[in-house]
C-alpha atoms as a PDB file:
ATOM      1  CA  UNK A   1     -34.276 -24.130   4.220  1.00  0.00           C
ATOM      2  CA  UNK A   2     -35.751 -24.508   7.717  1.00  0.00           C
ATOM      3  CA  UNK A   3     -35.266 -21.039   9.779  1.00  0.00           C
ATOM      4  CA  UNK A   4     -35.579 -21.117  13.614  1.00  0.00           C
ATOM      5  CA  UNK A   5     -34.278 -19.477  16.661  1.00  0.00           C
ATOM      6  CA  UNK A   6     -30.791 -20.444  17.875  1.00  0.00           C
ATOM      7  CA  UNK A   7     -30.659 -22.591  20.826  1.00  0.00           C
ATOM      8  CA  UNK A   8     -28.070 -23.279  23.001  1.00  0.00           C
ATOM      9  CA  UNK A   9     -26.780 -26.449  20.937  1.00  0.00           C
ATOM     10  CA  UNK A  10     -25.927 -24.327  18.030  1.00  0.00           C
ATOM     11  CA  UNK A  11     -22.871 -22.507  19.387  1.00  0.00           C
ATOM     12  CA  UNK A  12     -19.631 -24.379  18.028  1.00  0.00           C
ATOM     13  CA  UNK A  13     -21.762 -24.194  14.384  1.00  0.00           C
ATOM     14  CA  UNK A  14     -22.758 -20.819  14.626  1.00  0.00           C
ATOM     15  CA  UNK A  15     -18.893 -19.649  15.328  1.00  0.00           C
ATOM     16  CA  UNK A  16     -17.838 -22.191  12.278  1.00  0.00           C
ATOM     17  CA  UNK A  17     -20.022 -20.493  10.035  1.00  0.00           C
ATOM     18  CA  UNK A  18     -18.776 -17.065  11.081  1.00  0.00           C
ATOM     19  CA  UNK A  19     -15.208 -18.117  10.752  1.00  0.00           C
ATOM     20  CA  UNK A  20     -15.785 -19.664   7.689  1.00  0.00           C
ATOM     21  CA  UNK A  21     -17.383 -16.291   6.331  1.00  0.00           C
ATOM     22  CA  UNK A  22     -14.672 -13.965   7.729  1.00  0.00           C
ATOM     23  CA  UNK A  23     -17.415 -12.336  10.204  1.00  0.00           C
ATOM     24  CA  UNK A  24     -14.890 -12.901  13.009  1.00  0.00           C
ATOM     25  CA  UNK A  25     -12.717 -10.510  11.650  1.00  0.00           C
ATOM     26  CA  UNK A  26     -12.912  -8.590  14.733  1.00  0.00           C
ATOM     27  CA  UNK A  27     -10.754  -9.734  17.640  1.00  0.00           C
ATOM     28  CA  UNK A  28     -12.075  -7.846  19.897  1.00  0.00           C
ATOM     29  CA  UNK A  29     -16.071  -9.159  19.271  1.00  0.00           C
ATOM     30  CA  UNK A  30     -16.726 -12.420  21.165  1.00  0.00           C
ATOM     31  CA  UNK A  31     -19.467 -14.235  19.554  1.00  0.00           C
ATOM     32  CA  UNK A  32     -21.013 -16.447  22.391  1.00  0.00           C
ATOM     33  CA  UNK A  33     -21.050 -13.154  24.116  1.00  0.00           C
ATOM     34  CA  UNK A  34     -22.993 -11.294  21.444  1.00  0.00           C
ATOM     35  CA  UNK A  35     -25.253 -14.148  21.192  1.00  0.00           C
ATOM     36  CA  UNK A  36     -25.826 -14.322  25.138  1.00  0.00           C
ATOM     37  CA  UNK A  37     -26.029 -10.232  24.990  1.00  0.00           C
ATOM     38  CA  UNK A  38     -29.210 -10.184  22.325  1.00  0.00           C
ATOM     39  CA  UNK A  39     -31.105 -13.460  23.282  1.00  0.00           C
ATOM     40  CA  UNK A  40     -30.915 -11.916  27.087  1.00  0.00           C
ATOM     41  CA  UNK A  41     -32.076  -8.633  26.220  1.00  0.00           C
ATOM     42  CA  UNK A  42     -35.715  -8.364  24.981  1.00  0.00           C
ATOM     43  CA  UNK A  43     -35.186  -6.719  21.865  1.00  0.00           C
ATOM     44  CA  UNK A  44     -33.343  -9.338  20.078  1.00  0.00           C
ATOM     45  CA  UNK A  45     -33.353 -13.053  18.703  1.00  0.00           C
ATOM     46  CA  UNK A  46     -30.500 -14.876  16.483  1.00  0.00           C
ATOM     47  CA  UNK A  47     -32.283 -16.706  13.737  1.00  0.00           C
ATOM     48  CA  UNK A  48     -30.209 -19.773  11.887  1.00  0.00           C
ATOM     49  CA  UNK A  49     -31.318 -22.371   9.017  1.00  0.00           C
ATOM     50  CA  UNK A  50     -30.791 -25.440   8.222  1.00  0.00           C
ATOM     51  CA  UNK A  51     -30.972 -27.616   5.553  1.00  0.00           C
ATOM     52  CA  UNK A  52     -31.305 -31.311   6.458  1.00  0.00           C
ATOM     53  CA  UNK A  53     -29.536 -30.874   9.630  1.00  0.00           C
ATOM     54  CA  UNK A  54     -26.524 -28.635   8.545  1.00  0.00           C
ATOM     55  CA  UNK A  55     -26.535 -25.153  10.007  1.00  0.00           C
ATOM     56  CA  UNK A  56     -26.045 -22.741   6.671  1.00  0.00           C
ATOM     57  CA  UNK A  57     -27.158 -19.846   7.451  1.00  0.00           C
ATOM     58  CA  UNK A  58     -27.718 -17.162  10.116  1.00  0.00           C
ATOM     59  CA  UNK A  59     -28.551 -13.492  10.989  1.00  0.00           C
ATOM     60  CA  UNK A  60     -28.985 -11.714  14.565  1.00  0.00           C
ATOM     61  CA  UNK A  61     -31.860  -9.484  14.192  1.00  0.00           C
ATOM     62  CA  UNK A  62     -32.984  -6.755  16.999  1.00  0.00           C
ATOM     63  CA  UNK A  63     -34.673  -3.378  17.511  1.00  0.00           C
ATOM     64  CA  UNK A  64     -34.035  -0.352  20.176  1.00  0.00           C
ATOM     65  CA  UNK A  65     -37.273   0.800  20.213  1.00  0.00           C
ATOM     66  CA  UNK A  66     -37.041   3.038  17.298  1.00  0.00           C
ATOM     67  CA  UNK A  67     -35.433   1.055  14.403  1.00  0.00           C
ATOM     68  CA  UNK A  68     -34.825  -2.158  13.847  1.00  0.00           C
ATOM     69  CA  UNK A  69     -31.034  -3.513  13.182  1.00  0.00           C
ATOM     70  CA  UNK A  70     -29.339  -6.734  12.071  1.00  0.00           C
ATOM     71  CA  UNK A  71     -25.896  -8.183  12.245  1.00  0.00           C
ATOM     72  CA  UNK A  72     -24.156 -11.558  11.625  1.00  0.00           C
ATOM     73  CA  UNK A  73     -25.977 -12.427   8.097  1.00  0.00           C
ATOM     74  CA  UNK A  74     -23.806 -15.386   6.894  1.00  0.00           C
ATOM     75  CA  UNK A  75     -24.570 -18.009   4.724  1.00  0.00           C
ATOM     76  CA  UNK A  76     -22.152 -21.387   3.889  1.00  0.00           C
ATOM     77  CA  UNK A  77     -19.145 -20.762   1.430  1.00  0.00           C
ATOM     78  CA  UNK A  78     -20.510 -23.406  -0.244  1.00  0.00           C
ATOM     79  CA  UNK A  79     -23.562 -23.294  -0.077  1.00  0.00           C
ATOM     80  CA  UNK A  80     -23.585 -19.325  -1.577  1.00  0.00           C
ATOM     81  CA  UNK A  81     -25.684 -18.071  -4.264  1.00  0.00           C
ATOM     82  CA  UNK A  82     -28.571 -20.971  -3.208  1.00  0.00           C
ATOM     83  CA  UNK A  83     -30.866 -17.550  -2.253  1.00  0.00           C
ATOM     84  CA  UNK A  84     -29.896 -18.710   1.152  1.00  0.00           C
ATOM     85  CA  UNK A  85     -29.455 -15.510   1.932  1.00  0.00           C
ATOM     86  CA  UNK A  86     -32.401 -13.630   0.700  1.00  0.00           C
ATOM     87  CA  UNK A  87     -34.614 -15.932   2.453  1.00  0.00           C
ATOM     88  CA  UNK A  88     -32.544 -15.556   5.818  1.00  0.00           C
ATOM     89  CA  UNK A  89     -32.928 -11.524   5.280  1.00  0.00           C
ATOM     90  CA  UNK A  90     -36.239 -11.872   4.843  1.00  0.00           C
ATOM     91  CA  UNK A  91     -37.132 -14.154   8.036  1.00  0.00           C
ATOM     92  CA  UNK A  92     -35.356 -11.128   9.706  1.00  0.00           C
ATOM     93  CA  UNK A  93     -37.327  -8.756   8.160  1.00  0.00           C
ATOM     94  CA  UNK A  94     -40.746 -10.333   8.964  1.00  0.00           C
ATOM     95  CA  UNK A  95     -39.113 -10.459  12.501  1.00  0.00           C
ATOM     96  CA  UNK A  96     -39.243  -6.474  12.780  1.00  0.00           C
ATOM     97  CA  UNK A  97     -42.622  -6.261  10.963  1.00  0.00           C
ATOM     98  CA  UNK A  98     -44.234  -8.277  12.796  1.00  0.00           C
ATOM     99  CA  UNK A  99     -43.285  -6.087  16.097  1.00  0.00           C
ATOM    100  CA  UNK A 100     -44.372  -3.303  14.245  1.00  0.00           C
ATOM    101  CA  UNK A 101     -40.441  -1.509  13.173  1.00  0.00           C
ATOM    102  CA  UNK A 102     -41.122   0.359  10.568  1.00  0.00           C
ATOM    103  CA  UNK A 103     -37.542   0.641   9.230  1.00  0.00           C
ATOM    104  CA  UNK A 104     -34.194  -1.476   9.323  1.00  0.00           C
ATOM    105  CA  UNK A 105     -30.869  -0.568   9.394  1.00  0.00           C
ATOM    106  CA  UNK A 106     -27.679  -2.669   8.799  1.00  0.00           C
ATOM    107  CA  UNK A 107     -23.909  -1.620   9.043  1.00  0.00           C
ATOM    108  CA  UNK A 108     -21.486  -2.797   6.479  1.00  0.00           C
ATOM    109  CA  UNK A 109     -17.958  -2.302   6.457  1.00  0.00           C
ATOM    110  CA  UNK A 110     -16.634  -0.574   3.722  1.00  0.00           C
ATOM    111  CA  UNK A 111     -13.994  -3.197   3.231  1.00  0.00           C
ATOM    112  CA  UNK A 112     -17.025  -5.510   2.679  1.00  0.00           C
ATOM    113  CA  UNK A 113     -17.680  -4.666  -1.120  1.00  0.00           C
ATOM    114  CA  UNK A 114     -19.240  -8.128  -1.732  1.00  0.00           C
ATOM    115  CA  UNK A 115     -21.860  -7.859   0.793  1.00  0.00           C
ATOM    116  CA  UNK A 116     -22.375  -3.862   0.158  1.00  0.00           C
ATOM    117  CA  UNK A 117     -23.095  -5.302  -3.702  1.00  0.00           C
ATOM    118  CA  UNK A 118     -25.715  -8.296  -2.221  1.00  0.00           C
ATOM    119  CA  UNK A 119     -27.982  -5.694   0.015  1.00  0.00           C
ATOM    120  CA  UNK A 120     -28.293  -3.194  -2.878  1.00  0.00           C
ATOM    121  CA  UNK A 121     -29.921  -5.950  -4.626  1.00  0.00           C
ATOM    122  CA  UNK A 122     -31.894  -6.472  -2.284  1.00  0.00           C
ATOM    123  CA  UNK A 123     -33.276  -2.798  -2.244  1.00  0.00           C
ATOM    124  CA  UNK A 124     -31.273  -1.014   0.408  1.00  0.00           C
ATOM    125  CA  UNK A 125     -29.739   2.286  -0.208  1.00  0.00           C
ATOM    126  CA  UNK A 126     -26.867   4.240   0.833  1.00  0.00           C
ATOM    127  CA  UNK A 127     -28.145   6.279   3.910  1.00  0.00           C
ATOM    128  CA  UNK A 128     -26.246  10.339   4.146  1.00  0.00           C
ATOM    129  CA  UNK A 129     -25.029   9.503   7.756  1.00  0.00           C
ATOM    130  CA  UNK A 130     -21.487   9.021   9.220  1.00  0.00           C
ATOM    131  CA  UNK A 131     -20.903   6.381  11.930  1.00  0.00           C
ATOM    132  CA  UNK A 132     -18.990   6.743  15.206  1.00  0.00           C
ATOM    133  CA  UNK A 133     -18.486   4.326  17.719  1.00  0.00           C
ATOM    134  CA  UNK A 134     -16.676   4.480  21.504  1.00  0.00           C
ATOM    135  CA  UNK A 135     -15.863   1.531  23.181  1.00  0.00           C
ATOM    136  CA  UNK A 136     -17.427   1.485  27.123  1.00  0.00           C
ATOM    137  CA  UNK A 137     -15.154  -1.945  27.705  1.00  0.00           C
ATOM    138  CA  UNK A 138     -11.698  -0.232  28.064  1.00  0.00           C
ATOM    139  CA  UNK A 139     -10.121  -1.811  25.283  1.00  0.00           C
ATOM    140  CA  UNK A 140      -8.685  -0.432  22.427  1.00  0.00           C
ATOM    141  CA  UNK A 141     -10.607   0.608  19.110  1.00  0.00           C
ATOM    142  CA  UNK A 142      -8.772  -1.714  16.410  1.00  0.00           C
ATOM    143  CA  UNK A 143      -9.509  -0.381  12.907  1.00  0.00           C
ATOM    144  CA  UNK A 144     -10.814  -4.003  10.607  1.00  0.00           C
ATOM    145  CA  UNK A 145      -9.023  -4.212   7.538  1.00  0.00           C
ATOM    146  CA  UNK A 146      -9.357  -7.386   5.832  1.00  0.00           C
ATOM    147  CA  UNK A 147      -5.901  -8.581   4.570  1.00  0.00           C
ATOM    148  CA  UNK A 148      -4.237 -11.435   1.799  1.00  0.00           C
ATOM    149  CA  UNK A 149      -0.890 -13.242   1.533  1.00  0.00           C
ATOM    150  CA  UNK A 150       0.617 -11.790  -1.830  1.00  0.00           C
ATOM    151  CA  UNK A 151       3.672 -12.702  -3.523  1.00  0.00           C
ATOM    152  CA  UNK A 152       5.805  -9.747  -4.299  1.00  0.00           C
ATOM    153  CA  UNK A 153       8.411  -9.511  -6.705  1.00  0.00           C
ATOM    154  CA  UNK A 154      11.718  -6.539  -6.726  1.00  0.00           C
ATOM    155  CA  UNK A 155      12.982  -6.077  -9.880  1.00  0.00           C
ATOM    156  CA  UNK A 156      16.194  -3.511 -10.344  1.00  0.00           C
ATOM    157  CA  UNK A 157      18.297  -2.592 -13.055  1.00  0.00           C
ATOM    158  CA  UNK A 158      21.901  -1.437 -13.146  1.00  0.00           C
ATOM    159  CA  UNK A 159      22.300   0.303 -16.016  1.00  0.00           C
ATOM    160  CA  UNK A 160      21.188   2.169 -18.613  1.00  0.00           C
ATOM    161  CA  UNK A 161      19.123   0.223 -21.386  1.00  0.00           C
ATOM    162  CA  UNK A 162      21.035   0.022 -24.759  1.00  0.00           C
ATOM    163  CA  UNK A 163      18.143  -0.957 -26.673  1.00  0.00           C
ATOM    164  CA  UNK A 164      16.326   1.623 -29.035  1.00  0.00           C
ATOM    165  CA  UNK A 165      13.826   3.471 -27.316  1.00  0.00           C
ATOM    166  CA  UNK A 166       9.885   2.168 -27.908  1.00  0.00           C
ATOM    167  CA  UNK A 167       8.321   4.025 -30.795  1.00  0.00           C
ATOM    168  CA  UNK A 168       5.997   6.317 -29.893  1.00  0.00           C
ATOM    169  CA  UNK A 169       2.383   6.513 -29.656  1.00  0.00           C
ATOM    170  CA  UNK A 170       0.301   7.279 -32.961  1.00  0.00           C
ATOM    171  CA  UNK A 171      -1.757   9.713 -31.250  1.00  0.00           C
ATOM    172  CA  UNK A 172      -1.576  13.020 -30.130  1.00  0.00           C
ATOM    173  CA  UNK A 173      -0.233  12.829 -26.446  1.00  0.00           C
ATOM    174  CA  UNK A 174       2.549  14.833 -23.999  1.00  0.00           C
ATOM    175  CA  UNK A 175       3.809  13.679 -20.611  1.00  0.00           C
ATOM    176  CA  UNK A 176       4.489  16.725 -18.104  1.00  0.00           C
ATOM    177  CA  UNK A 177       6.032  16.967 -14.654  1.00  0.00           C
ATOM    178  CA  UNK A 178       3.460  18.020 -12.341  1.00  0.00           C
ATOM    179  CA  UNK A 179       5.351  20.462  -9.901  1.00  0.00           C
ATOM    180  CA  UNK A 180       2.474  21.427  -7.825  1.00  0.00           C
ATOM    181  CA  UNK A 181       0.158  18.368  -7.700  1.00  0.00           C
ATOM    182  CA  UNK A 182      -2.689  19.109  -5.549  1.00  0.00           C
ATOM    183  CA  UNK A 183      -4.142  15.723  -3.224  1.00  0.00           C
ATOM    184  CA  UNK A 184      -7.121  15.923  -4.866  1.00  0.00           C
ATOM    185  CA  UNK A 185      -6.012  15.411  -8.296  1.00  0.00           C
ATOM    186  CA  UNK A 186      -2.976  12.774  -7.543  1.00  0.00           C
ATOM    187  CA  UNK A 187      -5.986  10.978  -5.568  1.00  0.00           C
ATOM    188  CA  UNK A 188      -7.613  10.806  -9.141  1.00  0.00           C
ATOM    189  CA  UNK A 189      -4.804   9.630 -11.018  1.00  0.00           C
ATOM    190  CA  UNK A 190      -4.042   6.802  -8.140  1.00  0.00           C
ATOM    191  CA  UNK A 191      -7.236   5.604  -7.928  1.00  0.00           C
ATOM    192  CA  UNK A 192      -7.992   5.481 -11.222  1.00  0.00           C
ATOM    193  CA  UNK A 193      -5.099   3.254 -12.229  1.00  0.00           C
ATOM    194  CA  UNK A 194      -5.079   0.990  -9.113  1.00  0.00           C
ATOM    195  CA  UNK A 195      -8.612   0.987  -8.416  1.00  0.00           C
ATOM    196  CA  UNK A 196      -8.872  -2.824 -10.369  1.00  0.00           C
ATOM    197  CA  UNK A 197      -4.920  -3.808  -8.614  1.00  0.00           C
ATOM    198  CA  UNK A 198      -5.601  -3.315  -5.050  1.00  0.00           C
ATOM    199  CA  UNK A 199      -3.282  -0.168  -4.358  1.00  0.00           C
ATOM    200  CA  UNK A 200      -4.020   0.643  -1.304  1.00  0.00           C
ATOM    201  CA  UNK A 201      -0.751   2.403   0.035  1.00  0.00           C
ATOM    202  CA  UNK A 202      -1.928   5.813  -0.472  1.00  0.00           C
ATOM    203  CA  UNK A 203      -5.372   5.255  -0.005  1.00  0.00           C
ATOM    204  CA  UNK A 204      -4.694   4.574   3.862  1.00  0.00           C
ATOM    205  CA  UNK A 205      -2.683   7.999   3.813  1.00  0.00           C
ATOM    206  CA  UNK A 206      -4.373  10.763   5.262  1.00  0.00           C
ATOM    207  CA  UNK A 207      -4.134  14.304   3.238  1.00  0.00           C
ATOM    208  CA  UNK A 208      -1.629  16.001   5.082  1.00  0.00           C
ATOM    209  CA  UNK A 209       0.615  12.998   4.950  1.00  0.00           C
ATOM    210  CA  UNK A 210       0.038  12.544   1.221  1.00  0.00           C
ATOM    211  CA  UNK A 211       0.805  16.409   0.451  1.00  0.00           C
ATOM    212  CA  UNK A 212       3.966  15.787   2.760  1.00  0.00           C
ATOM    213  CA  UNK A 213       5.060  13.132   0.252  1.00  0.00           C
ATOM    214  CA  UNK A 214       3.986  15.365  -3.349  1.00  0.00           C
ATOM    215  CA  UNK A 215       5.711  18.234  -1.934  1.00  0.00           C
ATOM    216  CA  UNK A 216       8.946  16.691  -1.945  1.00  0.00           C
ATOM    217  CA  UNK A 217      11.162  17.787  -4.237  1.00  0.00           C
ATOM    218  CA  UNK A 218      12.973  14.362  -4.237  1.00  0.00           C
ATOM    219  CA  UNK A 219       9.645  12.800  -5.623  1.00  0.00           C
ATOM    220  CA  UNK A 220       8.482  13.202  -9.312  1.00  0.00           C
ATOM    221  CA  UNK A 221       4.978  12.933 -10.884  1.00  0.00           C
ATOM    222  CA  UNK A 222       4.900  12.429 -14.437  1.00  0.00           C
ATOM    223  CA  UNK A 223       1.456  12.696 -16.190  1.00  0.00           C
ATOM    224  CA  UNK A 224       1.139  11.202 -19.697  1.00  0.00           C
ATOM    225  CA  UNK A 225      -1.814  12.925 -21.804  1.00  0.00           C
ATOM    226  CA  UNK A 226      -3.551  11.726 -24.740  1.00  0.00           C
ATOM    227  CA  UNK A 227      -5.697  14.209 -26.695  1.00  0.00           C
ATOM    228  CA  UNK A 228      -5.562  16.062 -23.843  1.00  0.00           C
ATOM    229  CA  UNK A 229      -6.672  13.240 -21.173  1.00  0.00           C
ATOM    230  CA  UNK A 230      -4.452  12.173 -18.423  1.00  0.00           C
ATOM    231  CA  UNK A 231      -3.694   8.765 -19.624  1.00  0.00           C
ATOM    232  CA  UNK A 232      -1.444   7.159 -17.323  1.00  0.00           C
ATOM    233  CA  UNK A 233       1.212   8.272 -14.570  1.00  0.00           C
ATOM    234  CA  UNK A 234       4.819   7.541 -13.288  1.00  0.00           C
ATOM    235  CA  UNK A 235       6.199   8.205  -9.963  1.00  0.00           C
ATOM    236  CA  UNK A 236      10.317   8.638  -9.124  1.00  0.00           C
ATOM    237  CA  UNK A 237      10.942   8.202  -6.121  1.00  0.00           C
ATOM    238  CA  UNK A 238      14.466   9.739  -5.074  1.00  0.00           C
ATOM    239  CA  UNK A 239      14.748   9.996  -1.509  1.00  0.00           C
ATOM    240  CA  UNK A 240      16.843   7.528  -1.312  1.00  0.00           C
ATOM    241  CA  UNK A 241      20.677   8.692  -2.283  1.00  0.00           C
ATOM    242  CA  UNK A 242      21.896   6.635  -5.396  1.00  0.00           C
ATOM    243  CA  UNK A 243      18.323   4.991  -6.235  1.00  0.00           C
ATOM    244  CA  UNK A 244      15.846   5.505  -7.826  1.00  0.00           C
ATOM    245  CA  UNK A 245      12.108   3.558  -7.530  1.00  0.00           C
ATOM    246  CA  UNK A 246       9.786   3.281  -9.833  1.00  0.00           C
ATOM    247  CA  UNK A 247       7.092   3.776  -6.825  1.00  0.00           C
ATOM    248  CA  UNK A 248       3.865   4.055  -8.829  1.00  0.00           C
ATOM    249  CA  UNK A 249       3.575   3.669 -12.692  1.00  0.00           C
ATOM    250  CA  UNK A 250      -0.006   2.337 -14.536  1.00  0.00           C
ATOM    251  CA  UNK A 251      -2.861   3.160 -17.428  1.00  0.00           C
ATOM    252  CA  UNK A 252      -6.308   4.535 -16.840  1.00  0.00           C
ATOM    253  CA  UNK A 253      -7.909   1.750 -17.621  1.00  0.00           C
ATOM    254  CA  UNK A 254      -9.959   3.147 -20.467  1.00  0.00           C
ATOM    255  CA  UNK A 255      -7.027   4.110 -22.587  1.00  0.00           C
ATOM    256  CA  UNK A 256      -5.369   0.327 -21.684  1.00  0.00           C
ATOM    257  CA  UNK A 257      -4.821  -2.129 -24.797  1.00  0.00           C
ATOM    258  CA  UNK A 258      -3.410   0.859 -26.861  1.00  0.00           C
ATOM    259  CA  UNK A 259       0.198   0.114 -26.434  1.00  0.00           C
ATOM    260  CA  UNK A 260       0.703   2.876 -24.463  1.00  0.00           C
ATOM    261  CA  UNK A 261       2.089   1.207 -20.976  1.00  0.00           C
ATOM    262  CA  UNK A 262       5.021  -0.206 -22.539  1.00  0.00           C
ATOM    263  CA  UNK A 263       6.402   3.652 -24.303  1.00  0.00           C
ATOM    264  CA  UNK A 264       5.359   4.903 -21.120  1.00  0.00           C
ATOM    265  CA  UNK A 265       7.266   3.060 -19.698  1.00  0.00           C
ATOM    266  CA  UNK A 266      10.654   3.553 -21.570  1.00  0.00           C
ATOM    267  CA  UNK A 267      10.114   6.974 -21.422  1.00  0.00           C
ATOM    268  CA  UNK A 268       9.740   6.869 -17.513  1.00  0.00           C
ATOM    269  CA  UNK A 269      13.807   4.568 -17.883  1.00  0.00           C
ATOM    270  CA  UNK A 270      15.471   6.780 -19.523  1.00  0.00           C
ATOM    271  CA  UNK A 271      14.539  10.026 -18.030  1.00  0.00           C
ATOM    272  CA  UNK A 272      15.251   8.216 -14.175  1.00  0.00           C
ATOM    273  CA  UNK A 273      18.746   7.212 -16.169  1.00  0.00           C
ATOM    274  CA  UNK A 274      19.331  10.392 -17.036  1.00  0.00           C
ATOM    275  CA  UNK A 275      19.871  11.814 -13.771  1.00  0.00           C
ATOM    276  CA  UNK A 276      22.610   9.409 -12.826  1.00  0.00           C
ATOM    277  CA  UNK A 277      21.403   6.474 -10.525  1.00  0.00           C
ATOM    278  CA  UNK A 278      23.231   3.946  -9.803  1.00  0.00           C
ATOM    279  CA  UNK A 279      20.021   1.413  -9.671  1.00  0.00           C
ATOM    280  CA  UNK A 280      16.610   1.811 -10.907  1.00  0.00           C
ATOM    281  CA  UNK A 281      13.946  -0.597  -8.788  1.00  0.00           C
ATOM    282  CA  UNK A 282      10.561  -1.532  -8.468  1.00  0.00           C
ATOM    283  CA  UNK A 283       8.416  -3.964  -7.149  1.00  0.00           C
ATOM    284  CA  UNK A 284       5.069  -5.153  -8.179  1.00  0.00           C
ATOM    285  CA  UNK A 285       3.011  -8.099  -6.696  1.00  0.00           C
ATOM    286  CA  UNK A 286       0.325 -10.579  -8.144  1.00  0.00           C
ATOM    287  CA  UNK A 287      -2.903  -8.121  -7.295  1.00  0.00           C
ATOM    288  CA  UNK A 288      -1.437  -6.349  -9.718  1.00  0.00           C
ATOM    289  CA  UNK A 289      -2.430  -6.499 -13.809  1.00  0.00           C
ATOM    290  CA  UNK A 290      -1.711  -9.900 -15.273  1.00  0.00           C
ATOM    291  CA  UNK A 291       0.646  -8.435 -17.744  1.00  0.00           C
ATOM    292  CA  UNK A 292       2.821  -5.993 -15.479  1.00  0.00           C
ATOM    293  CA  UNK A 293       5.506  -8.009 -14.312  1.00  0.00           C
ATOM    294  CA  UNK A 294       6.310  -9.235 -17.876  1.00  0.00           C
ATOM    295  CA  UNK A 295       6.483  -6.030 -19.280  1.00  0.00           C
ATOM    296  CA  UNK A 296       8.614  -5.074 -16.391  1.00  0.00           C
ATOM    297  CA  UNK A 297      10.794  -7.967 -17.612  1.00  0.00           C
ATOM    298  CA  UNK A 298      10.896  -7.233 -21.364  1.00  0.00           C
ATOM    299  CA  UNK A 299      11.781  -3.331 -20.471  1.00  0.00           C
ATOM    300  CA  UNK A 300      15.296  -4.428 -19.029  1.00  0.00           C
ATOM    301  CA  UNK A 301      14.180  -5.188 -14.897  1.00  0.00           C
ATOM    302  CA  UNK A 302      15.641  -8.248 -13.721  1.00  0.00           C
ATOM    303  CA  UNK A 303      14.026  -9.895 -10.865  1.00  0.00           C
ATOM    304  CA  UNK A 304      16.249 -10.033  -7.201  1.00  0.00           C
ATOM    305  CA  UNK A 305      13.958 -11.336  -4.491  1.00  0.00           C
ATOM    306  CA  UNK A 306      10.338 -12.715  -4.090  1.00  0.00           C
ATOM    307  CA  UNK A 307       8.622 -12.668  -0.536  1.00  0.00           C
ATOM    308  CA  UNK A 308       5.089 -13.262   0.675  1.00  0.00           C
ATOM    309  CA  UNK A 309       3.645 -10.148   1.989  1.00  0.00           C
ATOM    310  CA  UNK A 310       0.447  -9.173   3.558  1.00  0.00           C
ATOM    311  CA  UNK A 311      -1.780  -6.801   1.534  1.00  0.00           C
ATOM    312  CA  UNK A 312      -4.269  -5.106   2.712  1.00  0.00           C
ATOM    313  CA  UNK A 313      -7.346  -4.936   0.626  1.00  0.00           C
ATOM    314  CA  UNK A 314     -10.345  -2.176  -0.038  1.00  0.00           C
END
């Protein structure tokens, strides 16, 4: 790959490539202005590649006077996992040390998990800092979330199941109302079991407006434990006169494969039948595991609409 400084020819492909990559995530960043801003200022230089002709690669690299910084690293979807990238970072790098910066710094969003992954490899570590920004322009601060079309599937049943209940585990195990459950440990439990399924609902919540929610005595937290170990957890949701939702409900994904999700499951039925619904609902969506909505199925849920939904993801 043949790395160079941008000239003015190179806009429409440089704002491709970003788009391409998702760096234009931001609506409120305008590219040709960034590139104007650091090429104008003295401290600054935007560095592409090329391969043949084809402009695959990029990274704006600057200092301000103390450390130096780099933004806009972004190699071609297809083109990925070539090393084009490690050889862009490291044209930026000799940039800095070769104007004598003895350190760089780079900012990563945290929704970014990919790229996070690709600089630790490349021997950057986590720095103890926090990072807060103002904007000088007047507009307002948007928070950058990247997001995904999902298809999401309500399921509801209408009555009781007649079936016999799912046998029980073979191992030691309990499931116990939590009455008091602190943020900190329903944080665990959620996290836990939707870390790998994108659940992201209460993850967005802030801890007052989470406790608001566990400290409603129309909302019930059901812990199973196995040997002792919280295994899994169910969440009623009540609030609603009539129905009740099947909000949250999953495995800790150590004790999955055990056959324990599916007797969860029934056990999590019967008790919300118990206390006289007219409906029981749920809905689950394809970030979530391969095998929920079947089992969802195969309890006694019948499917009543499907719609595409934007997800946020983490």
């Amino acid at each position: 790959m043949e790395i160079r400084s941008y000239d003015d020819g190179d806009l429409a492909a440089v704002i491709a490539l970003w788009d391409a990559t998702g760096l234009s995530v931001n609506p409120l960043n305008d590219p040709a202005q960034d590139i104007e801003l650091c090429r104008t200022s003295g401290h600054g230089d935007v560095l592409v590649g090329e391969i043949e002709g084809e402009l695959v690669a990029t990274v704006m690299v600057g200092h301000d006077g103390h450390r130096g910084w780099y933004y806009y690293l972004a190699t071609s979807p297809d083109r990925q996992r070539q090393g084009l990238g490690r050889e862009i970072v490291a044209a930026a790098e000799d940039w800095l040390t070769s104007r004598k910066l003895p350190k760089v710094e780079i900012l990563v969003r945290d929704i970014n998990i990919a790229a996070m992954a690709f600089y630790q490899k490349l021997g950057y570590v986590h720095e103890p800092v926090q990072v807060l920004s103002r904007r000088l322009d007047g507009r307002e601060h948007k928070e950058v979330r990247k997001t995904v079309d999902s298809t999401v599937t309500y399921l509801e049943m209408q009555s009781a199941p007649e079936r016999p209940p799912v046998p029980s585990p073979a191992v030691k195990h309990a499931v116990l109302r939590s009455d008091k459950t602190s943020v900190a440990f329903y944080r665990y439990l959620f996290d836990n079991v939707g870390e790998d399924y994108n659940w992201t609902d209460v993850r967005l919540m802030s801890d007052e407006d989470l406790a608001d929610v566990l400290n409603d005595e129309n909302v019930d937290i059901f812990v199973l434990y196995v040997d002792g170990e919280p295994a899994g957890f169910a969440q009623l949701d009540r609030r609603i006169d009539n129905d009740i939702e099947l909000l949250y409900f999953g495995i800790m994904p150590h004790f999955i494969g055990r056959k324990l999700g599916p007797w969860l499951l029934d056990w999590t039925i019967r008790h919300a039948w118990s206390l006289g619904p007219d409906r029981v609902w749920l809905h689950t969506c394809d970030l979530d595991h391969p095998r929920a909505l079947p089992m969802y199925q195969k309890a006694g849920f019948n499917v009543y609409d499907q719609r595409i939904e934007t997800e946020f993801l983490l």
